[in-house]
PDB file of N, CA and C in Angstrom:
ATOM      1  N   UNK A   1     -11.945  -9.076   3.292  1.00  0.00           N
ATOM      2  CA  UNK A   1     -10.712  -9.805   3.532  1.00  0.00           C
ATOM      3  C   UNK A   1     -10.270  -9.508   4.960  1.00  0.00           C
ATOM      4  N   UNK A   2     -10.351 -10.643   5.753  1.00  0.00           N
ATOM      5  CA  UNK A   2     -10.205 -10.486   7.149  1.00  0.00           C
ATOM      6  C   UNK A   2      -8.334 -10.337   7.219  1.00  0.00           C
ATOM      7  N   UNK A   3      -8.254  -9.051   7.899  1.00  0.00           N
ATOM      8  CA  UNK A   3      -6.330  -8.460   8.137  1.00  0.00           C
ATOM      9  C   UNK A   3      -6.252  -9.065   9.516  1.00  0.00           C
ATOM     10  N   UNK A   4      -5.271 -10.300   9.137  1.00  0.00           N
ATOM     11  CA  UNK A   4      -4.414 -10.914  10.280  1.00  0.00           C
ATOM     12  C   UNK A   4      -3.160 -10.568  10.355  1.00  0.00           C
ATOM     13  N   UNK A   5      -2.371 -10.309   9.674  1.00  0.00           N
ATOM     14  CA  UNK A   5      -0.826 -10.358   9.496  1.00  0.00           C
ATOM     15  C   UNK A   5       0.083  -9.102   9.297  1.00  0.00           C
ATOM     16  N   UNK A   6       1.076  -8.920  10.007  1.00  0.00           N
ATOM     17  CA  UNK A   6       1.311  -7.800  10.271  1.00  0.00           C
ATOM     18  C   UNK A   6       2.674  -7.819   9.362  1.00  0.00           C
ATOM     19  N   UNK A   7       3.247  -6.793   8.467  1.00  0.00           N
ATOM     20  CA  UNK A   7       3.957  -6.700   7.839  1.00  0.00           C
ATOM     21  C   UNK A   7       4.914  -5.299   8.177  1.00  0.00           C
ATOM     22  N   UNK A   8       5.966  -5.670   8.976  1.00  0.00           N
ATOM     23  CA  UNK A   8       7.158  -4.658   8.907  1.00  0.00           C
ATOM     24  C   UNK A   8       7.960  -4.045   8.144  1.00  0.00           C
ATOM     25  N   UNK A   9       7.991  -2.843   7.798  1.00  0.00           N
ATOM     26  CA  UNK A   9       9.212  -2.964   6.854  1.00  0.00           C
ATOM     27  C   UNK A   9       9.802  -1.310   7.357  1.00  0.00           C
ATOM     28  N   UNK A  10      10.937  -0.966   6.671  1.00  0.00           N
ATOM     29  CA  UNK A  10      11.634   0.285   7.086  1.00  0.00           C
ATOM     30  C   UNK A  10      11.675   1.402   5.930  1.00  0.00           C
ATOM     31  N   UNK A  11      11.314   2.305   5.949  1.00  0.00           N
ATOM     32  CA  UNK A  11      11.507   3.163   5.264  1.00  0.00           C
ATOM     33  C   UNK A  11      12.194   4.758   5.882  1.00  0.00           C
ATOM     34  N   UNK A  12      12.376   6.021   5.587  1.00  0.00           N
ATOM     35  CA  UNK A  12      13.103   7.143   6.372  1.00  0.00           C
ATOM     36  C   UNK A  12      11.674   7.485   6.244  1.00  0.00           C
ATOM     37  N   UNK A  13      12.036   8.408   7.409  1.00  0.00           N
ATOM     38  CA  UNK A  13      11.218   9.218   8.229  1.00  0.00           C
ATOM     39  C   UNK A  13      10.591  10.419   6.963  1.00  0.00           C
ATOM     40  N   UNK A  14      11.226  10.650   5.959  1.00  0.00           N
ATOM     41  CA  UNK A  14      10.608  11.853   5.317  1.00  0.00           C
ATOM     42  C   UNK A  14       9.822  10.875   4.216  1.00  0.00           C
ATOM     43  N   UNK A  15      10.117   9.749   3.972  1.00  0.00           N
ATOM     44  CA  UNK A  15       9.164   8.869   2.671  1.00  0.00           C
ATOM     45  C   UNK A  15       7.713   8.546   3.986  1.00  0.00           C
ATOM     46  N   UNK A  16       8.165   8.474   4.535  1.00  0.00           N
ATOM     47  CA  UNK A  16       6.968   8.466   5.541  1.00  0.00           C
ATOM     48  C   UNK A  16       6.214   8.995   5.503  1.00  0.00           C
ATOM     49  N   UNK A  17       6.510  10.506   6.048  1.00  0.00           N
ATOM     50  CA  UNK A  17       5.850  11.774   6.006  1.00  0.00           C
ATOM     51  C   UNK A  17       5.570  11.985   4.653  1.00  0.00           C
ATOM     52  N   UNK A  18       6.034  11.524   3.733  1.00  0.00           N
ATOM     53  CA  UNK A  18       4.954  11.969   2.249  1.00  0.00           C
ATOM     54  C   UNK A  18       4.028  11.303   1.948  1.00  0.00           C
ATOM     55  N   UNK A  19       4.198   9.814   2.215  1.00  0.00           N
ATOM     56  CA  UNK A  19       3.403   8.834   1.832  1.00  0.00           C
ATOM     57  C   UNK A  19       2.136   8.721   2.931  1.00  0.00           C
ATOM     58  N   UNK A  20       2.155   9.395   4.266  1.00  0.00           N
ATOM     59  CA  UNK A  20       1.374   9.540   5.024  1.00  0.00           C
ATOM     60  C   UNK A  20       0.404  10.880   4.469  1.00  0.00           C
ATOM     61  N   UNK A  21       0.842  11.597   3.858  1.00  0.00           N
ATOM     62  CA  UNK A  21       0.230  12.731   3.465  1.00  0.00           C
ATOM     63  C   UNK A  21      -0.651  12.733   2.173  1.00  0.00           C
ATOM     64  N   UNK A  22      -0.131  11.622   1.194  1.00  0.00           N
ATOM     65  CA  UNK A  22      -0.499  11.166  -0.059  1.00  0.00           C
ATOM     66  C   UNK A  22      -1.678  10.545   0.501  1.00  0.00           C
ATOM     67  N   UNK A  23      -1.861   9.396   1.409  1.00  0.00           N
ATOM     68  CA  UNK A  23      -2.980   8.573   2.395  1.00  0.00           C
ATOM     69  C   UNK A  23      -4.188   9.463   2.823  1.00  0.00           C
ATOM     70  N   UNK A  24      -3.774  10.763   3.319  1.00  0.00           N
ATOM     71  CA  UNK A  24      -4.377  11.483   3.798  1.00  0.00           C
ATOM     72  C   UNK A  24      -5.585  12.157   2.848  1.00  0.00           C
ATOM     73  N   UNK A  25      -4.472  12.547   1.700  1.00  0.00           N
ATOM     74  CA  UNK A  25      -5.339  13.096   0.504  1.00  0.00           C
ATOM     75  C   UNK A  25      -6.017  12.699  -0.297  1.00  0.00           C
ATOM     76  N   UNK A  26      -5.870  11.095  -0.067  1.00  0.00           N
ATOM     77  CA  UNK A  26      -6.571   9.357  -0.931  1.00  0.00           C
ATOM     78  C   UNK A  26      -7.961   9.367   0.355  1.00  0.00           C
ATOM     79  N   UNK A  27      -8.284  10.217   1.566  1.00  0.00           N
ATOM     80  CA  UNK A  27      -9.129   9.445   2.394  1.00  0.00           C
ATOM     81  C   UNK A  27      -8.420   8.425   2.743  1.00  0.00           C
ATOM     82  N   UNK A  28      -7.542   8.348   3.148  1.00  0.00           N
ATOM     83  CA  UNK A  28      -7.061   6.530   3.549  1.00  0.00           C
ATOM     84  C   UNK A  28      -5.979   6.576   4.817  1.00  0.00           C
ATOM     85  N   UNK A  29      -5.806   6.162   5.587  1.00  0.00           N
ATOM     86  CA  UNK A  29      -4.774   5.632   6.594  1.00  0.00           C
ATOM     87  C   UNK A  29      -3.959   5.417   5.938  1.00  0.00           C
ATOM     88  N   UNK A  30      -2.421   5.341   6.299  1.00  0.00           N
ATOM     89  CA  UNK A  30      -1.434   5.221   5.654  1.00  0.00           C
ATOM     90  C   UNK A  30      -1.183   3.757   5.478  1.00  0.00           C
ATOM     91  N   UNK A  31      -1.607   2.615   6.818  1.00  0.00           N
ATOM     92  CA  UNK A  31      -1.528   1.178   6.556  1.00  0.00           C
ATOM     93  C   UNK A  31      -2.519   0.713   5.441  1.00  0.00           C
ATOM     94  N   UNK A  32      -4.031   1.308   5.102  1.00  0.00           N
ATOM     95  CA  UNK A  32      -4.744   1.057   3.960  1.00  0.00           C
ATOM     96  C   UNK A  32      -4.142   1.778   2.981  1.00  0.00           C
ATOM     97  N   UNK A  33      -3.648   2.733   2.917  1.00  0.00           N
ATOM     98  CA  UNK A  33      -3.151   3.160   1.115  1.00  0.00           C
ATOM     99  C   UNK A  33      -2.467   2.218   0.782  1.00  0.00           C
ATOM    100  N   UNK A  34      -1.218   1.832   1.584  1.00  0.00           N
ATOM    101  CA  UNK A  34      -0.372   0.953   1.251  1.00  0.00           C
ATOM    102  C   UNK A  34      -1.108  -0.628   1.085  1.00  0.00           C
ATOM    103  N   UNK A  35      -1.602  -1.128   1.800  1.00  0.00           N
ATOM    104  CA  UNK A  35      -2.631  -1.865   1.165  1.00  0.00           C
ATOM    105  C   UNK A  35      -3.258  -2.275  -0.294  1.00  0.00           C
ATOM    106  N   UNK A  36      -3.754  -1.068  -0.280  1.00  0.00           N
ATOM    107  CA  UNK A  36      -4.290  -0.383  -1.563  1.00  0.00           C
ATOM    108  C   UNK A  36      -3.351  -0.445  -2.391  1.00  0.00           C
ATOM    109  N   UNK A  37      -2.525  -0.071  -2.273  1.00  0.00           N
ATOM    110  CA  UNK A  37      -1.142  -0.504  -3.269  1.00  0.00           C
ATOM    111  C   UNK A  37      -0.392  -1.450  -3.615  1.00  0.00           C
ATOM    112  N   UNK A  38      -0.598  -2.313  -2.880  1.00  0.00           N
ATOM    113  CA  UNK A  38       0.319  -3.677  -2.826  1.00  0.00           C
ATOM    114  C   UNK A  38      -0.798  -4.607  -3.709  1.00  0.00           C
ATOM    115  N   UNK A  39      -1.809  -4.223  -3.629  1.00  0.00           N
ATOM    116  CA  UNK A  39      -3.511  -5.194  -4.361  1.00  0.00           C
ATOM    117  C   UNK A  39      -3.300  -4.451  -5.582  1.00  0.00           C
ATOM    118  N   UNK A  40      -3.314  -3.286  -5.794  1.00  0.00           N
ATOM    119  CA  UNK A  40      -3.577  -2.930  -7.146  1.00  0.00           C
ATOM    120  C   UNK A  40      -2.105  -3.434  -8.077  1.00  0.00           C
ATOM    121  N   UNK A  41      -1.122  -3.646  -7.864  1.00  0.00           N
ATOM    122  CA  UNK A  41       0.237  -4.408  -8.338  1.00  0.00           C
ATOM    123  C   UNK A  41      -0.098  -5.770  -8.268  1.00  0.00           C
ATOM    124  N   UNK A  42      -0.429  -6.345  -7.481  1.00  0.00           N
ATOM    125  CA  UNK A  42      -0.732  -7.634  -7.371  1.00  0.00           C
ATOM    126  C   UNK A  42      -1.657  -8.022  -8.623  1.00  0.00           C
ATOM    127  N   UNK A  43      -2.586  -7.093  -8.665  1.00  0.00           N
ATOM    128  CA  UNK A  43      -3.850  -7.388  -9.667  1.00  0.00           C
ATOM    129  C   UNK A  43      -3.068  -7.514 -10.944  1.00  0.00           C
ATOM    130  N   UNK A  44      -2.152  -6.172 -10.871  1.00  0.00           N
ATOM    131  CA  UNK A  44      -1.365  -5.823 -12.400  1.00  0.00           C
ATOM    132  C   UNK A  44      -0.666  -6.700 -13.265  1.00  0.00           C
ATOM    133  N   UNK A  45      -0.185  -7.720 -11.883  1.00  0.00           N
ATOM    134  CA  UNK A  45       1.312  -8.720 -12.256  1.00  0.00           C
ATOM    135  C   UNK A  45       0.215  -9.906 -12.778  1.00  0.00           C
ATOM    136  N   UNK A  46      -0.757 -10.230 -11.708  1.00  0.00           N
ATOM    137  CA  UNK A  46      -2.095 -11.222 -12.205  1.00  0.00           C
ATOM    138  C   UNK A  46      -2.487 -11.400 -13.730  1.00  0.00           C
ATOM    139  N   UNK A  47      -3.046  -9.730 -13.805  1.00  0.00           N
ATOM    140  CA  UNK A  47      -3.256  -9.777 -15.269  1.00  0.00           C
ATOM    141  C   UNK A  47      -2.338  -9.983 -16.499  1.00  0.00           C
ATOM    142  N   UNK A  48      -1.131  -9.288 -16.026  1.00  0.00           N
ATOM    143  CA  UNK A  48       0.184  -9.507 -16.796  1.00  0.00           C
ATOM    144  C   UNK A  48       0.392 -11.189 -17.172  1.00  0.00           C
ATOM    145  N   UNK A  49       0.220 -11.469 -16.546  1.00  0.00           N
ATOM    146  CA  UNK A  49       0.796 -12.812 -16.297  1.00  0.00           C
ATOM    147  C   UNK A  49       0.017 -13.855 -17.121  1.00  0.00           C
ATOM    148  N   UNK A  50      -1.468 -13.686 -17.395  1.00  0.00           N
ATOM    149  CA  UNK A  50      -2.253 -14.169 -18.266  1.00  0.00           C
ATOM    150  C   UNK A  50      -2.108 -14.041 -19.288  1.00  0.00           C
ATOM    151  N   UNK A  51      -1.523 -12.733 -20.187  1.00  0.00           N
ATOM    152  CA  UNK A  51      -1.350 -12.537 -21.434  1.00  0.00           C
ATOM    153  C   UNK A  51      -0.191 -12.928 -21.859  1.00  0.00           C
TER     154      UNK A  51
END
């Protein structure tokens, strides 16, 4: 999946620093965990949504 689009958003500086650290401990960059997270919900609501 070719990443064109850039998505801003705000969070504090210490959800940062955890969620950067959580990334860290996944092997992952903090812009791919979150990634990773937004697809695996997406999938969830997908499947939800069929039944």
């Amino acid at each position: 999946m070719a990443k064109s689009k850039v998505l801003n958003l705000r969070i504090s500086p210490e959800l940062k620093k955890k969620a950067r650290q959580i990334a860290e401990d996944d092997g992952r960059s903090l812009s791919n965990w979150i990634t990773h997270l937004i697809t695996r919900e997406v999938k969830k609501a997908e499947k939800e949504e069929k039944e």
